[in-house]
C-alpha atoms as a PDB file:
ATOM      1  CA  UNK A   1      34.750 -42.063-157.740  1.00  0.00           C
ATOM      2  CA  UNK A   2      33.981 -40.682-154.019  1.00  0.00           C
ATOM      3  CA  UNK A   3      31.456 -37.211-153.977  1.00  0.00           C
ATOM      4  CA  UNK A   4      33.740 -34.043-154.158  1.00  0.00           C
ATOM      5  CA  UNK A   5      33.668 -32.918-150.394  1.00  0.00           C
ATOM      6  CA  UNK A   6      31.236 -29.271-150.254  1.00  0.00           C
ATOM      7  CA  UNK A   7      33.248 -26.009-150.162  1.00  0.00           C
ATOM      8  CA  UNK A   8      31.508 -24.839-146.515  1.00  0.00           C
ATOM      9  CA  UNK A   9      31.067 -20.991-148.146  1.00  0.00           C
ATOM     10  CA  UNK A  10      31.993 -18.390-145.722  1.00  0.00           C
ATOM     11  CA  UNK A  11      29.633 -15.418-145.133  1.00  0.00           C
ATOM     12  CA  UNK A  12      31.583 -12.296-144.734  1.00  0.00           C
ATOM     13  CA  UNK A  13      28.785 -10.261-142.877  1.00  0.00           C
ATOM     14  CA  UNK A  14      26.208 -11.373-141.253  1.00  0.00           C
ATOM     15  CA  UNK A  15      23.831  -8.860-142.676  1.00  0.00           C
ATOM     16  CA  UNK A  16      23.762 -10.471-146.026  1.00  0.00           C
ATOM     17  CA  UNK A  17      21.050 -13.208-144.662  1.00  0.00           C
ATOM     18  CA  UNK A  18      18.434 -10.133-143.728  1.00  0.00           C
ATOM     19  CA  UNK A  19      17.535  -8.980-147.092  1.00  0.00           C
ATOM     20  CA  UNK A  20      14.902 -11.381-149.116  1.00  0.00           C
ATOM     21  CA  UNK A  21      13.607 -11.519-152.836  1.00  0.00           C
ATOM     22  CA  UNK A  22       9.498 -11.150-152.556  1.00  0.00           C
ATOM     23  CA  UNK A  23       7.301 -11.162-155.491  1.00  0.00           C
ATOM     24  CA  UNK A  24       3.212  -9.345-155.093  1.00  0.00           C
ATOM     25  CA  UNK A  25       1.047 -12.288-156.895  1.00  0.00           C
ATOM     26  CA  UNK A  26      -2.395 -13.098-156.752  1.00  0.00           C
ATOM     27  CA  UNK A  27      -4.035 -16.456-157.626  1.00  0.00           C
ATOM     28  CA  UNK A  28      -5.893 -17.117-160.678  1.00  0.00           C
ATOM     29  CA  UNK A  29      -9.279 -19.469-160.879  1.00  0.00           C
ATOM     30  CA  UNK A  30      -7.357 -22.228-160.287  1.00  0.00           C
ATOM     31  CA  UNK A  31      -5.487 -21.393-157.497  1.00  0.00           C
ATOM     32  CA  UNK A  32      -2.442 -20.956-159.101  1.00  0.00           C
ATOM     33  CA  UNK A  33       0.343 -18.449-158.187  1.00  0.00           C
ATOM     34  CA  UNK A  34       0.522 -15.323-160.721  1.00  0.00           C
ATOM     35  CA  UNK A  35       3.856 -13.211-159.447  1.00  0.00           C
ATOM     36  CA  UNK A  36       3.968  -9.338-160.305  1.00  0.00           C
ATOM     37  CA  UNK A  37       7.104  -8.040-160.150  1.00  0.00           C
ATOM     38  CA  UNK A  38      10.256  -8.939-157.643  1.00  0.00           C
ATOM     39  CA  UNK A  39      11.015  -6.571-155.153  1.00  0.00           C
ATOM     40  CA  UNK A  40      12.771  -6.783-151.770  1.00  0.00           C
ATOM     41  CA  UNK A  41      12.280  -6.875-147.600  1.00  0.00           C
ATOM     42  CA  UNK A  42      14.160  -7.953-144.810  1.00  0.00           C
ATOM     43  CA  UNK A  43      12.402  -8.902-141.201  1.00  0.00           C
ATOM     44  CA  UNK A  44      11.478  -7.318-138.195  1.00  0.00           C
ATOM     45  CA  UNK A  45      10.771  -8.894-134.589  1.00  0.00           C
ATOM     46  CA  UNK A  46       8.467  -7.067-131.876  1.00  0.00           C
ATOM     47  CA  UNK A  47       7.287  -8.260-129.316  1.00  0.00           C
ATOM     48  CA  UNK A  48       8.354 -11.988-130.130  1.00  0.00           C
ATOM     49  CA  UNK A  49       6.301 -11.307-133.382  1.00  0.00           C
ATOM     50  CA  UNK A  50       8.030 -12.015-136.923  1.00  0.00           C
ATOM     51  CA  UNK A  51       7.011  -9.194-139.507  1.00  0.00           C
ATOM     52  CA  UNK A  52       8.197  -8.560-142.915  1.00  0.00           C
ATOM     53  CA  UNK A  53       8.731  -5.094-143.653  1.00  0.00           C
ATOM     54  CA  UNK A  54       8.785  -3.787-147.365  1.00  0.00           C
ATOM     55  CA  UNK A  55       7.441  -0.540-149.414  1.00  0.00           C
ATOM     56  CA  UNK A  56       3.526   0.487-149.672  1.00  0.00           C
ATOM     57  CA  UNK A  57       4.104   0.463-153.275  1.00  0.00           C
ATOM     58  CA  UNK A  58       4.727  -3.447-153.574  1.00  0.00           C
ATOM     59  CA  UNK A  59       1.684  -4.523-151.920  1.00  0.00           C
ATOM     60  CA  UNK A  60      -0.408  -2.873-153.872  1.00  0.00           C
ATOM     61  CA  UNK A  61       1.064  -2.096-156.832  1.00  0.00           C
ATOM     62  CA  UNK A  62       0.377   1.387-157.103  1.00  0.00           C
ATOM     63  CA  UNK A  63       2.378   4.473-157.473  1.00  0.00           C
ATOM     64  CA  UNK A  64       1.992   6.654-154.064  1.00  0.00           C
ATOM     65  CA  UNK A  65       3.792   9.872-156.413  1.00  0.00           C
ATOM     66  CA  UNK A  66       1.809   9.958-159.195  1.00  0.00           C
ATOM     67  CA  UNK A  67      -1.140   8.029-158.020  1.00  0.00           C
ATOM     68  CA  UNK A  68      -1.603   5.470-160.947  1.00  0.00           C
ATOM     69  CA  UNK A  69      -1.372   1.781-161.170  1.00  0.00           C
ATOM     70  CA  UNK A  70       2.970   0.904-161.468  1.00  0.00           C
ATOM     71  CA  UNK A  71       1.391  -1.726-164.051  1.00  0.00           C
ATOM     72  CA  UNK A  72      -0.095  -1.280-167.801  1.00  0.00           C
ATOM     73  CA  UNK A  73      -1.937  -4.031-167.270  1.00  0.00           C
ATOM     74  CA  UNK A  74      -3.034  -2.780-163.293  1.00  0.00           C
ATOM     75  CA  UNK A  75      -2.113  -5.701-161.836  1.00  0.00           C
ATOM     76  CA  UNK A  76      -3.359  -5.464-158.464  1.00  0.00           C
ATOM     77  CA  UNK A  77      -1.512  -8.099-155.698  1.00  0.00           C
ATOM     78  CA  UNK A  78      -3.481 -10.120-152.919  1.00  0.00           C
ATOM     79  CA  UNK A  79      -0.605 -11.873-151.360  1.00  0.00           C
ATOM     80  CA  UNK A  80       3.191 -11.830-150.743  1.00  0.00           C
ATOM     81  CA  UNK A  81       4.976 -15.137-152.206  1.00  0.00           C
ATOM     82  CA  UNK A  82       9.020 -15.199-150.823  1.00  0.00           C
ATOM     83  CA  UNK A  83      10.995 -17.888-149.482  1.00  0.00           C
ATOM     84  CA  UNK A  84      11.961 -17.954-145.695  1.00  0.00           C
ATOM     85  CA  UNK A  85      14.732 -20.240-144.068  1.00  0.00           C
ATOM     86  CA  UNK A  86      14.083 -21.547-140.990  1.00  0.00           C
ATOM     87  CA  UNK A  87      16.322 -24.281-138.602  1.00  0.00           C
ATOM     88  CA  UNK A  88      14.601 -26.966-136.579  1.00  0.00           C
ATOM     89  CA  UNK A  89      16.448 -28.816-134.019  1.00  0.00           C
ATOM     90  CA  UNK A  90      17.030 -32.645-134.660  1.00  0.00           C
ATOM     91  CA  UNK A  91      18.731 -33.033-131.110  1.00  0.00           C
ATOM     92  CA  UNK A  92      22.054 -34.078-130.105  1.00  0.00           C
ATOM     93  CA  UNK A  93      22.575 -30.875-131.048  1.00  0.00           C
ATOM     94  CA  UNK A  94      22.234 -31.266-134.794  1.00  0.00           C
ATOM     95  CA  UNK A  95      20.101 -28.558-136.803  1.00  0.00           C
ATOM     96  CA  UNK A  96      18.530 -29.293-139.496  1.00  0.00           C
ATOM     97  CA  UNK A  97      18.176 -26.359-142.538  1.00  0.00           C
ATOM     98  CA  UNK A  98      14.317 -25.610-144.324  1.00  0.00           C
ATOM     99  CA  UNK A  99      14.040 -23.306-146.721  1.00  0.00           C
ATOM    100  CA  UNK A 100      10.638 -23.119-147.933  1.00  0.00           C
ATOM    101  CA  UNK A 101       7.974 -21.241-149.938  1.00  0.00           C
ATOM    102  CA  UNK A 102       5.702 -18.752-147.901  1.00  0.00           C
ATOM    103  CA  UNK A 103       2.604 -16.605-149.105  1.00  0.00           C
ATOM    104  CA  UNK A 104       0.941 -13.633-147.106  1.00  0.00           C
ATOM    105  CA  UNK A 105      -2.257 -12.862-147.452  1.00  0.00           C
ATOM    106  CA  UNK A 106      -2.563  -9.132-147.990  1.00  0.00           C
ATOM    107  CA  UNK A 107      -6.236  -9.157-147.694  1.00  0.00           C
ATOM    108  CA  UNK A 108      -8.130 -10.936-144.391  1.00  0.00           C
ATOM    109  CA  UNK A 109     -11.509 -12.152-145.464  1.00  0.00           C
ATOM    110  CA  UNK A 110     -13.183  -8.700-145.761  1.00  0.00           C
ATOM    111  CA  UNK A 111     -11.512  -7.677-147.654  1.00  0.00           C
ATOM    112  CA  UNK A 112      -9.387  -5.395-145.358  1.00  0.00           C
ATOM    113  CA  UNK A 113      -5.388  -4.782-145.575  1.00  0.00           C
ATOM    114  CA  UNK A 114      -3.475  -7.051-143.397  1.00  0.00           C
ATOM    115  CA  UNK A 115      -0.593  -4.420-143.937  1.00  0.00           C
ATOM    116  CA  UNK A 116       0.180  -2.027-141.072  1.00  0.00           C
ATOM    117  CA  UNK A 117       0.649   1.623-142.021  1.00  0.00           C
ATOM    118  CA  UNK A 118       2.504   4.635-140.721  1.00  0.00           C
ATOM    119  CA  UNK A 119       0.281   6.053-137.750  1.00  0.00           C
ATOM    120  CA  UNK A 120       0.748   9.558-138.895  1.00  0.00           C
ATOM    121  CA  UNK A 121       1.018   9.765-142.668  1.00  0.00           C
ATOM    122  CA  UNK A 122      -0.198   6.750-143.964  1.00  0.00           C
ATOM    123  CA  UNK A 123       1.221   6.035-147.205  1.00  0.00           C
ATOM    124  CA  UNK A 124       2.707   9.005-147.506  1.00  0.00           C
ATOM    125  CA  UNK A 125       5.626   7.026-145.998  1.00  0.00           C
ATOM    126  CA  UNK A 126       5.903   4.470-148.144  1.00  0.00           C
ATOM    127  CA  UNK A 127       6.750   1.206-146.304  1.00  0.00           C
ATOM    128  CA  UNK A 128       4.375  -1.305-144.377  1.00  0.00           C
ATOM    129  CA  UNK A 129       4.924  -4.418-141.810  1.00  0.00           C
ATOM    130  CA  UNK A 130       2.863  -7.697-142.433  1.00  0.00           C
ATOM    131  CA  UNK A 131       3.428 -10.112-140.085  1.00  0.00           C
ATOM    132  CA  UNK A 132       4.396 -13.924-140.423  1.00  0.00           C
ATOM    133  CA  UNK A 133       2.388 -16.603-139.119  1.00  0.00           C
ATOM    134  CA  UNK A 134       3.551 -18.902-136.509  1.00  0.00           C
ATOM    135  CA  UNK A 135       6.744 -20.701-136.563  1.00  0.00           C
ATOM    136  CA  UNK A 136       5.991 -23.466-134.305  1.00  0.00           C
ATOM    137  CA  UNK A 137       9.564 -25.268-133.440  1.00  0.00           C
ATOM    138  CA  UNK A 138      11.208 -23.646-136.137  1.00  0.00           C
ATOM    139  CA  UNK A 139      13.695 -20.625-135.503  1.00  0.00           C
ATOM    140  CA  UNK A 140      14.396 -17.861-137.993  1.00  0.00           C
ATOM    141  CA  UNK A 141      17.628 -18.219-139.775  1.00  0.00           C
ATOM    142  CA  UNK A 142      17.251 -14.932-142.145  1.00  0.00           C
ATOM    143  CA  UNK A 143      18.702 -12.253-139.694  1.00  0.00           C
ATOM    144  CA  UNK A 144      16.170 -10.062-138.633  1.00  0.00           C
ATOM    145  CA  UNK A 145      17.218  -6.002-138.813  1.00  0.00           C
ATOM    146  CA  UNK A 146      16.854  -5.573-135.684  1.00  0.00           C
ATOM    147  CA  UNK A 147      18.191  -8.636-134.219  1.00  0.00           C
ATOM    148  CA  UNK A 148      21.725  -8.126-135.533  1.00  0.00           C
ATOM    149  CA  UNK A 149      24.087  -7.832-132.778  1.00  0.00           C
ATOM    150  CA  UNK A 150      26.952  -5.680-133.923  1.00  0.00           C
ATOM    151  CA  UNK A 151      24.728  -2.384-135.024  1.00  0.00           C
ATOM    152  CA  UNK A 152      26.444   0.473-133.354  1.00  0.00           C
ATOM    153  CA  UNK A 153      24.201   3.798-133.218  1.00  0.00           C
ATOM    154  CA  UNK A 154      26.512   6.277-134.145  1.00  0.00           C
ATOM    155  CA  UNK A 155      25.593   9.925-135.468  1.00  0.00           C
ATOM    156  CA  UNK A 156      25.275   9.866-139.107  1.00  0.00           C
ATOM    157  CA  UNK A 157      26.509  12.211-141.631  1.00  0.00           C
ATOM    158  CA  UNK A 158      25.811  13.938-144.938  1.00  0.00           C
ATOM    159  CA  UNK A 159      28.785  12.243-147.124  1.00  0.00           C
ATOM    160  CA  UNK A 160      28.717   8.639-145.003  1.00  0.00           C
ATOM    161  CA  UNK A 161      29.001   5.575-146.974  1.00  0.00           C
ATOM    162  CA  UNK A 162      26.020   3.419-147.304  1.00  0.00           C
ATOM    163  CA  UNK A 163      24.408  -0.043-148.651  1.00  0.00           C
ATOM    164  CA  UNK A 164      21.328  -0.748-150.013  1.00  0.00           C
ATOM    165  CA  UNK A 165      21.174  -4.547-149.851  1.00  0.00           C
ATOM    166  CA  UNK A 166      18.738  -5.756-152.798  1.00  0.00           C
ATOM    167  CA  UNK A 167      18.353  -7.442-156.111  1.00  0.00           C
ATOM    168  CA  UNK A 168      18.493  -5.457-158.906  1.00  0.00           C
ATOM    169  CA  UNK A 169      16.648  -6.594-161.851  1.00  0.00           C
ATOM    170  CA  UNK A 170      15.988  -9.798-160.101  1.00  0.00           C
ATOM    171  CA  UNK A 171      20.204 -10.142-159.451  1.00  0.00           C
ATOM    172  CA  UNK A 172      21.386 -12.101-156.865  1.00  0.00           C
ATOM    173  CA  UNK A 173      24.902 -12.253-155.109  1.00  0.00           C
ATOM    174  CA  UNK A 174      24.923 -16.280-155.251  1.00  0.00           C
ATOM    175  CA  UNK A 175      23.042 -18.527-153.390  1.00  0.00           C
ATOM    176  CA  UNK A 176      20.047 -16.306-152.874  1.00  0.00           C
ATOM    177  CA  UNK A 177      22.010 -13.714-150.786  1.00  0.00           C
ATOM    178  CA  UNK A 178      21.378  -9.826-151.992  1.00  0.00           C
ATOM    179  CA  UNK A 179      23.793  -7.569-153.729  1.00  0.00           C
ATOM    180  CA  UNK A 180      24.958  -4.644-151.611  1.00  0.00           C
ATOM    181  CA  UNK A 181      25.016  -1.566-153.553  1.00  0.00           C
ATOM    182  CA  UNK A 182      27.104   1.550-152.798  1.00  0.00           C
ATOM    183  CA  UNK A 183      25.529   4.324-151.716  1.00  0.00           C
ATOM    184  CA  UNK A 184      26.374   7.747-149.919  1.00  0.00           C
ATOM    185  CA  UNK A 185      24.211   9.849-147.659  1.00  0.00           C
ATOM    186  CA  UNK A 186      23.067  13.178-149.740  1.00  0.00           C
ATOM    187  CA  UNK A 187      20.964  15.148-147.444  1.00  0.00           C
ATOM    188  CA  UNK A 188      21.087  16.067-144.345  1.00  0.00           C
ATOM    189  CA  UNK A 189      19.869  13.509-141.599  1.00  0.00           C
ATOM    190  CA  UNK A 190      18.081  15.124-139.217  1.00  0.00           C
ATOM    191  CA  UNK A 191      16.285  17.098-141.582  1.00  0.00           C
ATOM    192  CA  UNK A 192      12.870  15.420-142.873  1.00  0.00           C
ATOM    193  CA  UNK A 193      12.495  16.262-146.452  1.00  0.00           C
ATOM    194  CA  UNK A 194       8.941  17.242-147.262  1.00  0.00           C
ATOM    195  CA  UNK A 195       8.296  17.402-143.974  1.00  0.00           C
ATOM    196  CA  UNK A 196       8.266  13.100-143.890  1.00  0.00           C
ATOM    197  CA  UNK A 197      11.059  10.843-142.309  1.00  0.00           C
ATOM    198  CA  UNK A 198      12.998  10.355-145.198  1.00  0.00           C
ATOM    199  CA  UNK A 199      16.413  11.389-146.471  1.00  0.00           C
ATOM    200  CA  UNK A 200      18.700  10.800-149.986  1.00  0.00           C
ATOM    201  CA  UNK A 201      21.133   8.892-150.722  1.00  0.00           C
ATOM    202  CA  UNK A 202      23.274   9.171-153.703  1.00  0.00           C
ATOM    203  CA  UNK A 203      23.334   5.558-155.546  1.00  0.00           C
ATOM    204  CA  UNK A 204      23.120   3.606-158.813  1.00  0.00           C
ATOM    205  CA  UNK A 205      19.718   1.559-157.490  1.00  0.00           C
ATOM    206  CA  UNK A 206      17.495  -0.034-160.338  1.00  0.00           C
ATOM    207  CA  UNK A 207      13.687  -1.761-160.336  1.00  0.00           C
ATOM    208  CA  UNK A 208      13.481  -4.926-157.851  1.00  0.00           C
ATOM    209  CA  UNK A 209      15.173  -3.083-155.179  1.00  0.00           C
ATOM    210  CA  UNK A 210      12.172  -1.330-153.616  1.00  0.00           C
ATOM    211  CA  UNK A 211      11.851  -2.149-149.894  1.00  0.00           C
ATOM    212  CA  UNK A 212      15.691  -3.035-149.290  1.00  0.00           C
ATOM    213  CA  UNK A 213      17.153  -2.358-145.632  1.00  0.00           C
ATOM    214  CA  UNK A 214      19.816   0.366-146.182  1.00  0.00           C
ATOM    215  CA  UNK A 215      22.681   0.096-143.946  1.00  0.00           C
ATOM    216  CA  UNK A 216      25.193   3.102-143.277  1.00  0.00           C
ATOM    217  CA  UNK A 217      29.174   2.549-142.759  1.00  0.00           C
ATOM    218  CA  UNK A 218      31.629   4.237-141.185  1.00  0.00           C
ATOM    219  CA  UNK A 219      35.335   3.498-141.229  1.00  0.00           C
ATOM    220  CA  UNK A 220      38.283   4.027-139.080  1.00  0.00           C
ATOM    221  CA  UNK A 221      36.700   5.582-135.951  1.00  0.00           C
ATOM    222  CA  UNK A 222      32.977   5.597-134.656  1.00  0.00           C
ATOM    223  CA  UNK A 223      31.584   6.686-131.432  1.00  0.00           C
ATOM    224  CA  UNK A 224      27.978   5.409-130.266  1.00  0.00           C
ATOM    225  CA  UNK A 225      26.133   8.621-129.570  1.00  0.00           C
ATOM    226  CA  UNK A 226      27.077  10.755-126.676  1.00  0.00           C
ATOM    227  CA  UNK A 227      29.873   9.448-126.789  1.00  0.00           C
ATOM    228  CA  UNK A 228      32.965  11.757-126.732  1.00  0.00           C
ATOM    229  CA  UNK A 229      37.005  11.057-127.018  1.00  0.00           C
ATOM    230  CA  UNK A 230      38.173   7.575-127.229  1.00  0.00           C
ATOM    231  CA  UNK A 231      36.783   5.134-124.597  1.00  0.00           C
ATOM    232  CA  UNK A 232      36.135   1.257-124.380  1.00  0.00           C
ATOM    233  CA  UNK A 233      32.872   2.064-126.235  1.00  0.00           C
ATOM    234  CA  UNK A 234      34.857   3.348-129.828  1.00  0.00           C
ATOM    235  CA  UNK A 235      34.662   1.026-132.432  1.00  0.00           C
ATOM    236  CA  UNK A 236      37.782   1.166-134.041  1.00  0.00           C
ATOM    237  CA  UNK A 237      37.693  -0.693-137.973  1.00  0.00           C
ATOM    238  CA  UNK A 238      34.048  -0.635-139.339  1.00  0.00           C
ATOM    239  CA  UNK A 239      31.108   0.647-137.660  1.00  0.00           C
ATOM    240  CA  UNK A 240      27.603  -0.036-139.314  1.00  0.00           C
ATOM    241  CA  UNK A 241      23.573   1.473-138.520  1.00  0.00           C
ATOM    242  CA  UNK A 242      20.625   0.411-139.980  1.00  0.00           C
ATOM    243  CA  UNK A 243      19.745   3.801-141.822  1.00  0.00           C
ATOM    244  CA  UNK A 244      16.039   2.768-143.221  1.00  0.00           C
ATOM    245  CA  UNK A 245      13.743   1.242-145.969  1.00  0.00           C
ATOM    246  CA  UNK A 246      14.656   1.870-149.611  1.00  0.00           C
ATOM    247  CA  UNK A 247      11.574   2.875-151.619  1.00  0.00           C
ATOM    248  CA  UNK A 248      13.100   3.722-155.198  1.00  0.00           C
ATOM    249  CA  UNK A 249      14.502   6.308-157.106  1.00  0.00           C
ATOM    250  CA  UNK A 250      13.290  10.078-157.979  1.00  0.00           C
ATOM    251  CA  UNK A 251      12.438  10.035-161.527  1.00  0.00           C
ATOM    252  CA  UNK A 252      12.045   7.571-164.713  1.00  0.00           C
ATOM    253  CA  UNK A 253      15.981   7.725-165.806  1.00  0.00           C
ATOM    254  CA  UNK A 254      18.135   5.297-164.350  1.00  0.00           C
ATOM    255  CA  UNK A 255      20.939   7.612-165.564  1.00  0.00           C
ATOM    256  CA  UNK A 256      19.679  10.464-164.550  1.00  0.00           C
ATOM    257  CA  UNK A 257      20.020  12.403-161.209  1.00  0.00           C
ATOM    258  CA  UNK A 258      20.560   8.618-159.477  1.00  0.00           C
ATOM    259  CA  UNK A 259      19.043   9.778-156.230  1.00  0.00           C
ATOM    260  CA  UNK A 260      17.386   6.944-153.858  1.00  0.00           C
ATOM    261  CA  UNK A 261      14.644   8.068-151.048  1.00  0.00           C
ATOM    262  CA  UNK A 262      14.952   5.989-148.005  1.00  0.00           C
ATOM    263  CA  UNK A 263      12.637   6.057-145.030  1.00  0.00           C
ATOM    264  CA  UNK A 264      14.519   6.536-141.610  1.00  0.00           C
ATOM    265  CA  UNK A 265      14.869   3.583-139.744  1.00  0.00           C
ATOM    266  CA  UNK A 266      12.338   4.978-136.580  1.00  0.00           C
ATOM    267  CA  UNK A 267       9.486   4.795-138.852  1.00  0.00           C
ATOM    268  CA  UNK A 268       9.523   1.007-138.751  1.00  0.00           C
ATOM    269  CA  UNK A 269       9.053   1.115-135.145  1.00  0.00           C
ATOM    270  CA  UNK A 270       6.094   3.967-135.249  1.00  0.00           C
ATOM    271  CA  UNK A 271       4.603   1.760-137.307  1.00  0.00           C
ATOM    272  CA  UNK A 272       4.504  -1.255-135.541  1.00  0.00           C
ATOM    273  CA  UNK A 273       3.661   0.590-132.225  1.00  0.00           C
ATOM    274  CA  UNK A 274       1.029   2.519-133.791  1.00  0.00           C
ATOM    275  CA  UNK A 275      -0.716  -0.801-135.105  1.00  0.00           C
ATOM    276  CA  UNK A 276      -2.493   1.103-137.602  1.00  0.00           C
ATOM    277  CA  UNK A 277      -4.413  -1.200-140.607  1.00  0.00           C
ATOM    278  CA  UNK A 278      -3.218  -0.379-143.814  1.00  0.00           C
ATOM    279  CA  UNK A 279      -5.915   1.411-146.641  1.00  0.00           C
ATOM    280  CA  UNK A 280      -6.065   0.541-150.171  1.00  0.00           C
ATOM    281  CA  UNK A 281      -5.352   3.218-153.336  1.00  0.00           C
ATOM    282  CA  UNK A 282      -9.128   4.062-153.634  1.00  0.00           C
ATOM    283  CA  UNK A 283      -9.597   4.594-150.220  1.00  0.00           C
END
């Protein structure tokens, strides 16, 4: 009988190729791979540069709250294992698809973090950039944040919808793609709580979704900012703004107050302009 023809799958948003799964590991006497818990990033270009960005907490493995080891066993990570897709060009216009394993060292041979810290706090703000080695003829096909063409900057609210695009207790949404949890803004935005960049948001989040892109939504009608009245600039339908970096619930209960903390999106830039090398817990 002749091969069943592939259903071509049809990706509803774009967005759904930024988020990854990553796993903290380090390698055992032989060499061999030992993975810590999954968690989540997405990627970041500067300067031409490829970085991942994900939570303080997953490359090290320690709790930045209650200063302990997130592990009973302290499992302490030296690299970042994930998978990255990439597209070569085979000519005549034909592009050929590699998905393959990548590991990050966390540590160069000092001993020093590779990660790059917030400039100001440290981490206090609980999400780091490492950056990706070359690429050579390859091209990125996971969508970078801040590559993704359709953002439009809009004011956000207290009460806006939002996403938190991630894989809960390792979950997946097919294919490798995340699942987009709901979410809703629940503090105000241009107020730092604790005096740090971060904000609420009201959602159902669980363990493997630490260092998730969060995406905010608005329907019907959104106006970039300063922006006033309807002009050719309104987005009329669905307008969406990368709102920040997901670093886990407050409190043990995943039934209780179901409150997420998410790091505005400007920190990710601070941090890769201030080019500050990441510290260690016992530093």
């Amino acid at each position: 009988m002749p091969d069943t023809p592939k259903k071509k799958i049809r990706i509803s948003n774009r967005l759904s190729h930024s988020a990854i799964r990553v796993f903290p590991a380090r390698r055992n006497e032989k060499g061999e791979l030992i993975l810590g818990a999954q968690a989540t990033a997405f990627f970041w270009t500067n300067d031409g540069i490829v970085y991942v960005i994900t939570n303080w907490h997953n490359v090290t493995a320690w709790d930045p709250i209650k200063d302990r080891a997130l592990s009973e066993i302290a499992f302490t990570p030296t690299c970042l294992d994930f998978s990255i897709e990439l597209a070569r060009d085979a000519g005549e216009g034909t592009v050929i698809r590699d998905r393959r394993k990548a590991t990050l060292d966390l540590f160069d041979g000092e001993g020093r973090p590779l990660w790059l810290e917030h400039p100001n706090f440290g981490r206090k703000v609980d999400v780091v950039a490492l950056k990706v080695g070359e690429l050579g003829d390859a091209r990125l096909l996971s969508q970078p944040i801040n590559t993704y063409a359709d953002w439009t900057d809009f004011d956000i609210s207290v009460g806006d919808d939002a996403y938190v695009l991630g894989y809960p207790v390792g979950l997946d949404g097919g294919a490798g793609f995340p699942i987009w949890k709901r979410a809703s803004i629940a503090s105000e935005p241009d107020i730092d709580l604790d005096g740090l960049p971060k904000l609420v948001v009201d959602t159902a989040t669980r363990k493997g979704m630490s260092g998730s892109p969060v995406i905010a939504v608005r329907r019907g009608m959104a106006n970039p900012k300063g922006v006033v009245g309807i002009t050719d600039k309104t987005v009329l339908g669905t307008a969406e703004t990368f709102l920040g970096v997901y670093s886990g619930r407050l409190g043990d209960d995943p039934l209780g107050v179901q409150i997420g903390i998410v790091w505005k999106a400007r920190v990710v830039e601070e941090i890769l302009h201030g080019g500050l090398r990441g510290k260690t817990p016992f530093e």
